[in-house]
N, C-alpha and C. Protein backbone atom coordinates (compact mmCIF):
# COMPACT_ATOMS: atom_id res chain seq x y z
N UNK A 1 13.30 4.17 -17.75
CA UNK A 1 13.77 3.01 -17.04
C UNK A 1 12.82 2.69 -15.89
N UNK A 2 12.79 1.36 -15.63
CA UNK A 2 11.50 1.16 -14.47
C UNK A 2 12.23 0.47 -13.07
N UNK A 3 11.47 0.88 -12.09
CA UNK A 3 12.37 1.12 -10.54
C UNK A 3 11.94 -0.15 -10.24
N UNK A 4 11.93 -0.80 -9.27
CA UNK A 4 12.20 -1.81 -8.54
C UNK A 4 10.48 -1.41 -7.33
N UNK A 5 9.76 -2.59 -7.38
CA UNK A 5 8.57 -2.81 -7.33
C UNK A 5 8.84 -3.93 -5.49
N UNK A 6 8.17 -3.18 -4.39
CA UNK A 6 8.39 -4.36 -3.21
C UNK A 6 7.01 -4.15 -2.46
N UNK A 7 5.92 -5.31 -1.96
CA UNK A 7 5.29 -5.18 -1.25
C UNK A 7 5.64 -5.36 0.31
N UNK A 8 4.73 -4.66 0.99
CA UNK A 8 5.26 -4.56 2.72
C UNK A 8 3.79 -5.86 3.32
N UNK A 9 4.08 -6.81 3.41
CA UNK A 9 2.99 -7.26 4.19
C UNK A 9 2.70 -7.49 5.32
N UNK A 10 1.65 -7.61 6.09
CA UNK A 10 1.80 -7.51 7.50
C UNK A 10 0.47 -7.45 8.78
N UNK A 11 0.14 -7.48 9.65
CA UNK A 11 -0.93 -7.40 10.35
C UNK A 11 -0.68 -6.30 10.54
N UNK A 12 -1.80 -5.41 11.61
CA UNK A 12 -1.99 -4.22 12.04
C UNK A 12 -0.89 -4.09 12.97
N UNK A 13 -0.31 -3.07 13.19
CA UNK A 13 1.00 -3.05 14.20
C UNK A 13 2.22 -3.65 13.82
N UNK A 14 2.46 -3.98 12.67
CA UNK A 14 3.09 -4.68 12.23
C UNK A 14 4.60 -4.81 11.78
N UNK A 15 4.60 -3.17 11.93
CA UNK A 15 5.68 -2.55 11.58
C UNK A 15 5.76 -1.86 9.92
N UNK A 16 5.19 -2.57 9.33
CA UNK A 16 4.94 -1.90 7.76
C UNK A 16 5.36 -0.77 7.02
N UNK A 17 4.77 0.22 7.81
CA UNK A 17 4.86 1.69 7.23
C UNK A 17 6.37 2.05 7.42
N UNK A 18 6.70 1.89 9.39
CA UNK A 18 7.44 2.24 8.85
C UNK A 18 9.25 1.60 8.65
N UNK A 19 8.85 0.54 8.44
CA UNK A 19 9.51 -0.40 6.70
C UNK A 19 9.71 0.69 5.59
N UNK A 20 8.73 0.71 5.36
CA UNK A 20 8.31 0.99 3.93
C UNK A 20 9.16 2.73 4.24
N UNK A 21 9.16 3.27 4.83
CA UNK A 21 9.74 5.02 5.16
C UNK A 21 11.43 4.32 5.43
N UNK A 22 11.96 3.28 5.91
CA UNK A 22 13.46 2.99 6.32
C UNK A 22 13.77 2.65 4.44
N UNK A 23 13.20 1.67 4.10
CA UNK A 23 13.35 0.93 2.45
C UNK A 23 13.41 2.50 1.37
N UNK A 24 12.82 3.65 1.79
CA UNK A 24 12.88 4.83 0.59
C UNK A 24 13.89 5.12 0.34
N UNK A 25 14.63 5.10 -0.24
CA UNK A 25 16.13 5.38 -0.24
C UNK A 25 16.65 6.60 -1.57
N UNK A 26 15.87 6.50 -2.43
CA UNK A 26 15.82 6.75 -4.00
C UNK A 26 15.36 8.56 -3.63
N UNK A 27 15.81 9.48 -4.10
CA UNK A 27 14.71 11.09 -3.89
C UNK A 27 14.48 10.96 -5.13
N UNK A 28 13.36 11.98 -5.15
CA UNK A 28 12.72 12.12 -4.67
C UNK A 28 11.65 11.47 -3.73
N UNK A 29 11.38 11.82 -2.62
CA UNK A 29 10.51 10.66 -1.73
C UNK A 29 9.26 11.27 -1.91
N UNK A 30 8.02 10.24 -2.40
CA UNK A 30 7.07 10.90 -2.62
C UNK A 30 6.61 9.54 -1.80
N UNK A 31 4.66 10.40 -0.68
CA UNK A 31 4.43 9.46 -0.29
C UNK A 31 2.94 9.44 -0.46
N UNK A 32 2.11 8.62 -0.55
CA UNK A 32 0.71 8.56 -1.58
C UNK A 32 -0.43 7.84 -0.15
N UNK A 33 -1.28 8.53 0.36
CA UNK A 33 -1.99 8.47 1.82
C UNK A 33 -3.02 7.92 0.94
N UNK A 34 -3.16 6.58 1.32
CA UNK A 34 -4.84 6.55 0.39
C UNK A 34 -5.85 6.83 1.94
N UNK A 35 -5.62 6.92 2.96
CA UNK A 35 -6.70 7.07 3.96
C UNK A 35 -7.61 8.09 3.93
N UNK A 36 -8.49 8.15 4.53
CA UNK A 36 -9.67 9.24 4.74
C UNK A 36 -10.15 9.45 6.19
N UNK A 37 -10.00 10.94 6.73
CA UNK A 37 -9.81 10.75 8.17
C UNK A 37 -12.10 10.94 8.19
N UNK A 38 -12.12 9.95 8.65
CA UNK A 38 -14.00 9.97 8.67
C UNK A 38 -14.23 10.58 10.01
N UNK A 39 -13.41 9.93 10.88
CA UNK A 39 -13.90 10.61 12.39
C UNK A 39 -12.44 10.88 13.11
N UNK A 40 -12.74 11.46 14.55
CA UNK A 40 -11.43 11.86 15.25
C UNK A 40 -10.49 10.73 15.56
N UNK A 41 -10.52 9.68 15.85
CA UNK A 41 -9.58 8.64 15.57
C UNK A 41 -8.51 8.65 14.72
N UNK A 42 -9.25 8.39 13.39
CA UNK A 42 -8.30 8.66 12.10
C UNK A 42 -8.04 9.39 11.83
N UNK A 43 -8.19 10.79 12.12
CA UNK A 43 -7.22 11.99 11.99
C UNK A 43 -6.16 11.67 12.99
N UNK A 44 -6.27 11.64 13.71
CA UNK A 44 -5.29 11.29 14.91
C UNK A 44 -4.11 10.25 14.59
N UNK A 45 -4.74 9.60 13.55
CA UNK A 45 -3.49 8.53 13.13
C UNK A 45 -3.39 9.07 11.65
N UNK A 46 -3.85 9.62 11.14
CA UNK A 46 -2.83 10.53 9.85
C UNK A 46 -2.01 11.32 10.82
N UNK A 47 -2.46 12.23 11.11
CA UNK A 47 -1.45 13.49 11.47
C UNK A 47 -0.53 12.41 12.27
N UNK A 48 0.02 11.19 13.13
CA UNK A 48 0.78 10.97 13.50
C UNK A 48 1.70 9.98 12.73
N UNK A 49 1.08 9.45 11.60
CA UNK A 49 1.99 9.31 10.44
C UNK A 49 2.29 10.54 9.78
N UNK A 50 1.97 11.61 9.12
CA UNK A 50 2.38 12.67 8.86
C UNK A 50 3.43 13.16 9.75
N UNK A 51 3.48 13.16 11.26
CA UNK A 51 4.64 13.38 12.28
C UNK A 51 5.81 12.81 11.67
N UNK A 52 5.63 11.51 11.36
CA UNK A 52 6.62 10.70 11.02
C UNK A 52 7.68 10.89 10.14
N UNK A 53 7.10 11.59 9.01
CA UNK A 53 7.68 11.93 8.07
C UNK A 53 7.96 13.56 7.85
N UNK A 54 8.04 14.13 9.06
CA UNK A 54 7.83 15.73 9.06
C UNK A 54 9.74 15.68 8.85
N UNK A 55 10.22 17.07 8.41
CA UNK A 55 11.54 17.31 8.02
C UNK A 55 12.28 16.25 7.57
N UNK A 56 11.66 15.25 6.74
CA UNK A 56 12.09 14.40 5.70
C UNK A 56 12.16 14.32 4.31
N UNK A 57 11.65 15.64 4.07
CA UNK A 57 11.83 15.92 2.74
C UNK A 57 11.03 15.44 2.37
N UNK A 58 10.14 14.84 2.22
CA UNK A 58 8.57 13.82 1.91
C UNK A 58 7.70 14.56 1.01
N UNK A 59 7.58 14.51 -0.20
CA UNK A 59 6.20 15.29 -0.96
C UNK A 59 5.30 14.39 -0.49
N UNK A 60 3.81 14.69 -0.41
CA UNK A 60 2.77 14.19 -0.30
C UNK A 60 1.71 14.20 -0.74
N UNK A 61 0.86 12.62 -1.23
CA UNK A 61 -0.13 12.81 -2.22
C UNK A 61 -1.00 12.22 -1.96
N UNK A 62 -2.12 13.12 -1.57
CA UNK A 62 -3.71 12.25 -0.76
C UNK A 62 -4.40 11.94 -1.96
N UNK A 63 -4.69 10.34 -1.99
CA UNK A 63 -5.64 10.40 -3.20
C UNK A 63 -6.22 9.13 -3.17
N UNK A 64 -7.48 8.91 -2.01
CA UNK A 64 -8.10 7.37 -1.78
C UNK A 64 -8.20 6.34 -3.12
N UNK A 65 -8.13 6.98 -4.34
CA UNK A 65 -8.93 6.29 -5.23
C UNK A 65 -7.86 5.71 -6.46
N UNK A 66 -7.61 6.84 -6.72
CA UNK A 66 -6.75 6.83 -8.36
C UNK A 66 -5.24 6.14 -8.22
N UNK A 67 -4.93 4.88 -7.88
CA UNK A 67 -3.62 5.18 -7.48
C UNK A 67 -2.87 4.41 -9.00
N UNK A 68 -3.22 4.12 -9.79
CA UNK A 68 -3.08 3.96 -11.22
C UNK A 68 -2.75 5.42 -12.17
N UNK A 69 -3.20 6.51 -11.41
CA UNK A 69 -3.03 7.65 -12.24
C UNK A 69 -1.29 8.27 -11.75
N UNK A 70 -1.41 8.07 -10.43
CA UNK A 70 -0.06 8.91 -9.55
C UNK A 70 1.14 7.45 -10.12
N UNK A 71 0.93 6.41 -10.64
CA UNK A 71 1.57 5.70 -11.01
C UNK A 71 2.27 6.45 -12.44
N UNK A 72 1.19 6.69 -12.86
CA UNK A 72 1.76 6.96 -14.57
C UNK A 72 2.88 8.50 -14.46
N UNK A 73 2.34 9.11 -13.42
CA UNK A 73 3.15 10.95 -13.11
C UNK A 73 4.39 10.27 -12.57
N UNK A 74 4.52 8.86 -11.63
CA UNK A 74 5.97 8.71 -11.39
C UNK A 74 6.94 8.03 -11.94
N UNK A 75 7.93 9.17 -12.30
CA UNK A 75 8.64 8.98 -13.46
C UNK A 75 10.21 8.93 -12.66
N UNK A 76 10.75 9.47 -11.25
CA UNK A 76 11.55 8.85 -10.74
C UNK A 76 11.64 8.77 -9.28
N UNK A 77 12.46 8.34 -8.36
CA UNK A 77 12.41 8.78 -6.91
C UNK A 77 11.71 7.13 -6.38
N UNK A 78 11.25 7.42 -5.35
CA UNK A 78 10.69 6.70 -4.49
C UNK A 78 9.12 6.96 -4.06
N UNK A 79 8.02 6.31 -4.79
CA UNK A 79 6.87 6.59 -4.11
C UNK A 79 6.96 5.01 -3.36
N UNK A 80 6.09 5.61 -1.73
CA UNK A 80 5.47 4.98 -0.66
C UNK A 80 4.00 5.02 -1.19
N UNK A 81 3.21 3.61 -1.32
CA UNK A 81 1.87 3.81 -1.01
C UNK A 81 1.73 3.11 -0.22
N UNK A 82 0.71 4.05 0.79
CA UNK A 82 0.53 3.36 2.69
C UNK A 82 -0.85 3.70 2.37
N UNK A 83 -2.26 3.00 2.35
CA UNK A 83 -1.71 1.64 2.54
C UNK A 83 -2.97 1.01 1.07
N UNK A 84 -2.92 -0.07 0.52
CA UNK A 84 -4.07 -0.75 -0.32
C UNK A 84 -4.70 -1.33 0.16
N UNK A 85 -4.92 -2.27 2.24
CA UNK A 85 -5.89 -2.05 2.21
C UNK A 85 -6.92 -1.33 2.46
N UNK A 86 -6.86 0.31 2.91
CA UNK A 86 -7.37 1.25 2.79
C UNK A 86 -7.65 1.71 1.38
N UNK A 87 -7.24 1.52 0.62
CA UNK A 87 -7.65 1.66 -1.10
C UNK A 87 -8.42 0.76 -1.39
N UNK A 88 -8.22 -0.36 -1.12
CA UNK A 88 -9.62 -1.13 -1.26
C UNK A 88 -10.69 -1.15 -0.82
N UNK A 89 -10.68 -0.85 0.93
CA UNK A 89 -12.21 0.05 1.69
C UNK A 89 -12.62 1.14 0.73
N UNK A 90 -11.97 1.77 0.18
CA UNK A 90 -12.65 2.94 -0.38
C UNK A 90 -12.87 2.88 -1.62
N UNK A 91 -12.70 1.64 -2.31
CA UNK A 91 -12.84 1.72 -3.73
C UNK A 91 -14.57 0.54 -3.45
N UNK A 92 -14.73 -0.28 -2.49
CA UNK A 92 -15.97 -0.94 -2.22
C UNK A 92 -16.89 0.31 -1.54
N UNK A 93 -16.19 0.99 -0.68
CA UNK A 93 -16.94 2.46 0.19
C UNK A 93 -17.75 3.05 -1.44
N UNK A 94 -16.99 3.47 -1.57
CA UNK A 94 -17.99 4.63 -2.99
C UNK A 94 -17.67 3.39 -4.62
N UNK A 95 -17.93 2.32 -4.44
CA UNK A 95 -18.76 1.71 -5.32
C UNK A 95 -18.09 1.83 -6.61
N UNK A 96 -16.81 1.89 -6.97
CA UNK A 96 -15.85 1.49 -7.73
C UNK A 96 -15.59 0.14 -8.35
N UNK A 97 -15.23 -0.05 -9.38
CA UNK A 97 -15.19 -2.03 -9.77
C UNK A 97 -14.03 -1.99 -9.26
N UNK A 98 -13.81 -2.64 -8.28
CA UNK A 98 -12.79 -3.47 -7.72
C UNK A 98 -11.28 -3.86 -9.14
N UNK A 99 -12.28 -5.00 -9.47
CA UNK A 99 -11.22 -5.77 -10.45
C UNK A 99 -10.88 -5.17 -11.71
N UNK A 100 -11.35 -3.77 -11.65
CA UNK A 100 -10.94 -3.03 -13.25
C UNK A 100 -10.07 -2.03 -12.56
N UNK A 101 -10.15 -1.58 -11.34
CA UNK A 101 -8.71 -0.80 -10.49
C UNK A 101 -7.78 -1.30 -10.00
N UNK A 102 -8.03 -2.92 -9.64
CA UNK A 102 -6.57 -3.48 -9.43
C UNK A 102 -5.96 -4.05 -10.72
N UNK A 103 -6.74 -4.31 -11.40
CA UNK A 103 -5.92 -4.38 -12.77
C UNK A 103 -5.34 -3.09 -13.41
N UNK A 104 -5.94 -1.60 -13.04
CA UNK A 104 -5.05 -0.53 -14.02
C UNK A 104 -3.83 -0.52 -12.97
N UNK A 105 -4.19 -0.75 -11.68
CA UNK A 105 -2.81 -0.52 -10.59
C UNK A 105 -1.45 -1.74 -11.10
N UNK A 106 -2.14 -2.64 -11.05
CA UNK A 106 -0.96 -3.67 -11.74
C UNK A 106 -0.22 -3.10 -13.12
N UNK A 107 -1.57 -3.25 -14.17
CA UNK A 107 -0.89 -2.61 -15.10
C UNK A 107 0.27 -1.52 -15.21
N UNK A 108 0.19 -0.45 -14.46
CA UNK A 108 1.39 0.07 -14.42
C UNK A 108 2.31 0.21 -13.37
N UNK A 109 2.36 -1.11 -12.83
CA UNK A 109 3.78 -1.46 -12.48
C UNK A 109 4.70 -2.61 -13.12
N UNK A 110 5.78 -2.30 -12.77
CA UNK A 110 6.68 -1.46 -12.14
C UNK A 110 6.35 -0.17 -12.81
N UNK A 111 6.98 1.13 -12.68
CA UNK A 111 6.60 2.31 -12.53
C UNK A 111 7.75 2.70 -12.91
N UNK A 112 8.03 4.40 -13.08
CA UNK A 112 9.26 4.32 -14.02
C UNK A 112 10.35 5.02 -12.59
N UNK A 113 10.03 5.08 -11.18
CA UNK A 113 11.06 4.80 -10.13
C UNK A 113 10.30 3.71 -9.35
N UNK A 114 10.81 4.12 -8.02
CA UNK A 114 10.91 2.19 -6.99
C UNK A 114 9.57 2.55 -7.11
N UNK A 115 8.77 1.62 -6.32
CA UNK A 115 7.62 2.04 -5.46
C UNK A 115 7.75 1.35 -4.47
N UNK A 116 7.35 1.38 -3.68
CA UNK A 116 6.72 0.52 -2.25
C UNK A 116 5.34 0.86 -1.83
N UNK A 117 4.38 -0.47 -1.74
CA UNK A 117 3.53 -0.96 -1.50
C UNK A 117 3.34 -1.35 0.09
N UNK A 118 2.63 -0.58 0.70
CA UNK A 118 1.95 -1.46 2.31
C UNK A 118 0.89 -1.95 2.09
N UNK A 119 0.86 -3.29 2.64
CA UNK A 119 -1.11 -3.42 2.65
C UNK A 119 -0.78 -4.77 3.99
N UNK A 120 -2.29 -4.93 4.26
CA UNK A 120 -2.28 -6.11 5.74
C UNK A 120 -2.64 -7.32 4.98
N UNK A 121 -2.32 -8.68 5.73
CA UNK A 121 -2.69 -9.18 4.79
C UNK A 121 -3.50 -10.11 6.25
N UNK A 122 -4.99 -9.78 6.06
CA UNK A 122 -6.35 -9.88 6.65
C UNK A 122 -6.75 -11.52 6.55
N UNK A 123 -5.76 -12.66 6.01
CA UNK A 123 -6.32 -13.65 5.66
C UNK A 123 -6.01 -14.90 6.95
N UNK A 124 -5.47 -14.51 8.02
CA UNK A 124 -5.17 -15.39 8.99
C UNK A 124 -5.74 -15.53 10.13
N UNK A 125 -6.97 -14.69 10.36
CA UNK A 125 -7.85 -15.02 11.22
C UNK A 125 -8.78 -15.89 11.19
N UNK A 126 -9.74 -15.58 12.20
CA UNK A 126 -11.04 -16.83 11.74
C UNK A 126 -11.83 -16.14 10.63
N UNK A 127 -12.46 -17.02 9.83
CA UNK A 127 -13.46 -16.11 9.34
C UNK A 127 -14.35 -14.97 9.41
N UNK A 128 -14.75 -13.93 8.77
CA UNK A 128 -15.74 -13.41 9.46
C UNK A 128 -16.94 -13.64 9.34
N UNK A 129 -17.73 -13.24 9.89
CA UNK A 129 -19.62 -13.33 10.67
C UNK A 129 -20.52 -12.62 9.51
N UNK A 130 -19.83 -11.93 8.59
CA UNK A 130 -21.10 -11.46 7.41
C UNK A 130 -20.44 -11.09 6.09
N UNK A 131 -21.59 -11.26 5.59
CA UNK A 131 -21.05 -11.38 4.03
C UNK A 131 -19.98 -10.57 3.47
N UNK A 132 -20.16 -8.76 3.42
CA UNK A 132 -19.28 -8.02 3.48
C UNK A 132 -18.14 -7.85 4.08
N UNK A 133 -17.84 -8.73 5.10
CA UNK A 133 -16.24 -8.89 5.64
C UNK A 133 -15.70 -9.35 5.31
N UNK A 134 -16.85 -10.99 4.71
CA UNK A 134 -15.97 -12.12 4.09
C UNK A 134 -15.79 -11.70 2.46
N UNK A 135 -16.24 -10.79 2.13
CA UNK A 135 -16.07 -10.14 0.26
C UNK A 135 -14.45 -9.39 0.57
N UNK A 136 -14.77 -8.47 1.92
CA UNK A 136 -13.36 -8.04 1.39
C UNK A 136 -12.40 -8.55 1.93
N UNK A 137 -12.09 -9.56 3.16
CA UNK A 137 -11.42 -10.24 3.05
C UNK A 137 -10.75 -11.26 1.89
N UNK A 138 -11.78 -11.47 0.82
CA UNK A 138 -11.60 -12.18 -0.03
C UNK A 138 -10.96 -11.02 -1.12
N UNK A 139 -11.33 -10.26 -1.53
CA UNK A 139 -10.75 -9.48 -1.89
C UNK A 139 -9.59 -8.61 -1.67
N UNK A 140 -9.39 -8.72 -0.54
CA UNK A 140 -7.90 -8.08 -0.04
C UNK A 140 -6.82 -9.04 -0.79
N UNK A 141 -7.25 -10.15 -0.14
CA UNK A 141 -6.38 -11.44 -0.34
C UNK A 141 -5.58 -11.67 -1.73
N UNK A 142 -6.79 -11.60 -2.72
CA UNK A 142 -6.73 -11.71 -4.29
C UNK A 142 -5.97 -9.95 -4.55
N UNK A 143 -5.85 -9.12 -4.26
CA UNK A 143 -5.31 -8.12 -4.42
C UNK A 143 -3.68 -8.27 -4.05
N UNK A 144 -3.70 -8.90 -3.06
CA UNK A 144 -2.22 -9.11 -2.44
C UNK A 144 -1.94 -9.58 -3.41
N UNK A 145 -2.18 -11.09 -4.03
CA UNK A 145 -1.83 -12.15 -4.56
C UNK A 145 -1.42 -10.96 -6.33
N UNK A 146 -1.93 -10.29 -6.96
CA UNK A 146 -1.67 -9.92 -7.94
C UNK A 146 -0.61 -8.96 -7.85
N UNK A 147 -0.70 -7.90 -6.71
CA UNK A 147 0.70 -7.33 -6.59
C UNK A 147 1.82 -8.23 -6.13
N UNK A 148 1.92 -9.29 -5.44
CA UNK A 148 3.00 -10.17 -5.26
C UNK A 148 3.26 -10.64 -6.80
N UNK A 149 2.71 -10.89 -7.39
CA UNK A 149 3.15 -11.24 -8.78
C UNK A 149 4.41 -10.56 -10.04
N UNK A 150 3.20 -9.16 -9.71
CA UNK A 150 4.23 -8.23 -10.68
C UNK A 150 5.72 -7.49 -9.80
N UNK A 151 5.88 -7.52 -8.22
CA UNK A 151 6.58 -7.12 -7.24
C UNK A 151 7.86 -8.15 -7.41
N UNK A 152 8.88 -7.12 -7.26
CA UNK A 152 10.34 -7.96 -7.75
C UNK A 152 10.59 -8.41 -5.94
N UNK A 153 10.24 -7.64 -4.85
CA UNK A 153 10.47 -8.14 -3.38
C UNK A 153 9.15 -7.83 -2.83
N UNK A 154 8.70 -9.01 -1.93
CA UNK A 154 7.75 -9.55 -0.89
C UNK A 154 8.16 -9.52 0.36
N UNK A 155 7.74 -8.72 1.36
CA UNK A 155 8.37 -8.78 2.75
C UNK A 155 6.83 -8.93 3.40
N UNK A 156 6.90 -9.77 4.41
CA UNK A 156 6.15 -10.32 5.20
C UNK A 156 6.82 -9.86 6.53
N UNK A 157 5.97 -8.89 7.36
CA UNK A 157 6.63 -7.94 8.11
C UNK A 157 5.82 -8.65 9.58
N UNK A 158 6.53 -9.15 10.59
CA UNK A 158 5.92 -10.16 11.85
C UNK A 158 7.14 -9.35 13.24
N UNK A 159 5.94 -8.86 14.04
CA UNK A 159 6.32 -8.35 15.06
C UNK A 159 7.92 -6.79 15.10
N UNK A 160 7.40 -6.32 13.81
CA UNK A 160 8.77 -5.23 13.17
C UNK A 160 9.70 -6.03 12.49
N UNK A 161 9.47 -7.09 12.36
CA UNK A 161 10.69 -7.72 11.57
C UNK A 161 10.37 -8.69 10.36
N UNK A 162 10.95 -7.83 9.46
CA UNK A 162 10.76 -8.47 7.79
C UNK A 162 11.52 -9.70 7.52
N UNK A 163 10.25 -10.67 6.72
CA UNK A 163 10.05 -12.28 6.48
C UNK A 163 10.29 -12.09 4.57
N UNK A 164 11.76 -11.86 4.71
CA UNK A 164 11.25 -12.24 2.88
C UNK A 164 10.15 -13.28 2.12
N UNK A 165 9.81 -12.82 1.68
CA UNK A 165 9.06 -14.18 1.10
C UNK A 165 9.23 -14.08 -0.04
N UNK A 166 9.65 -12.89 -1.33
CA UNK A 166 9.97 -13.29 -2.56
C UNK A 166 11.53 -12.20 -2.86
N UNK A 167 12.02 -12.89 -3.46
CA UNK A 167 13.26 -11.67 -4.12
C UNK A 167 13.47 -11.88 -5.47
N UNK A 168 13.71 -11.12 -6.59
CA UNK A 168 13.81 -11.25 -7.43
C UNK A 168 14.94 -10.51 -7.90
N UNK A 169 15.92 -10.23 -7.16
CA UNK A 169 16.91 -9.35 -7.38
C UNK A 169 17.62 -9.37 -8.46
């Protein structure tokens, strides 16, 4: 049987994540880190999302790249993936085809429990100043747009507070 599919959208600070940790409702709670801590900063903000979810019963699954594979292993419960657009830095970072990984990620959703999806959605600023910002901006964008498709709920998340924008209940 296949779970119920919702993206979290949102600017930085946005409230998103943790949306997406209040919305888990289903156990097993499994939660899927696509980040990579490169320098002391970003360790500093894993381990304080990791805080977040400490004595919550939370399995956890680091895996920048494959998130089409941890799709097919979930078979019930609740996976969190925080976040795609950090899956997309790292699928342009180490030189991955873009449009043949968001198509296996689509492809298997819905999934056979919920999932929830975070990602920012990078398209409301000014433009940016060089080519590579404006690729993945453009590419974030078109990524959103295909998981909003196959996603039965769309939340547009503005100042902690969720903007439905699709339901398919």
């Amino acid at each position: 049987m296949s779970g119920r599919v919702t993206l979290l959208l949102g600017g930085a600070r946005s409230g998103k994540s943790k949306r997406a940790l209040d919305l888990a409702q289903t156990p097993p709670l499994t939660f899927l880190a696509t980040a990579e801590a490169f320098d002391d900063e970003m360790r500093a903000r894993i381990d304080a999302h990791k805080e977040e979810r400490r004595n919550l019963g939370w399995a956890l699954i680091e895996d920048p790249l494959d998130l089409a594979a941890a799709l097919q292993n979930h078979t019930e419960g609740c996976l969190v993936i925080d976040c795609l657009t950090l899956w997309l830095n790292n699928l342009i970072f180490y030189e991955r085809n873009v449009e043949t990984e968001v198509s296996r990620l689509t492809e298997h959703l819905p999934a056979g429990g919920d999932v929830i999806l975070v990602s920012n959605e990078v398209g409301l600023a000014i433009a940016p100043e060089n080519a590579l910002a404006r690729r993945f901006r453009d590419l974030q964008g078109q990524l959103n747009q295909q998981v909003a498709r196959v996603a039965d709920r769309v939340e547009l998340l503005v100042a902690g507070l969720p903007v439905v924008v699709k339901d398919d209940a």
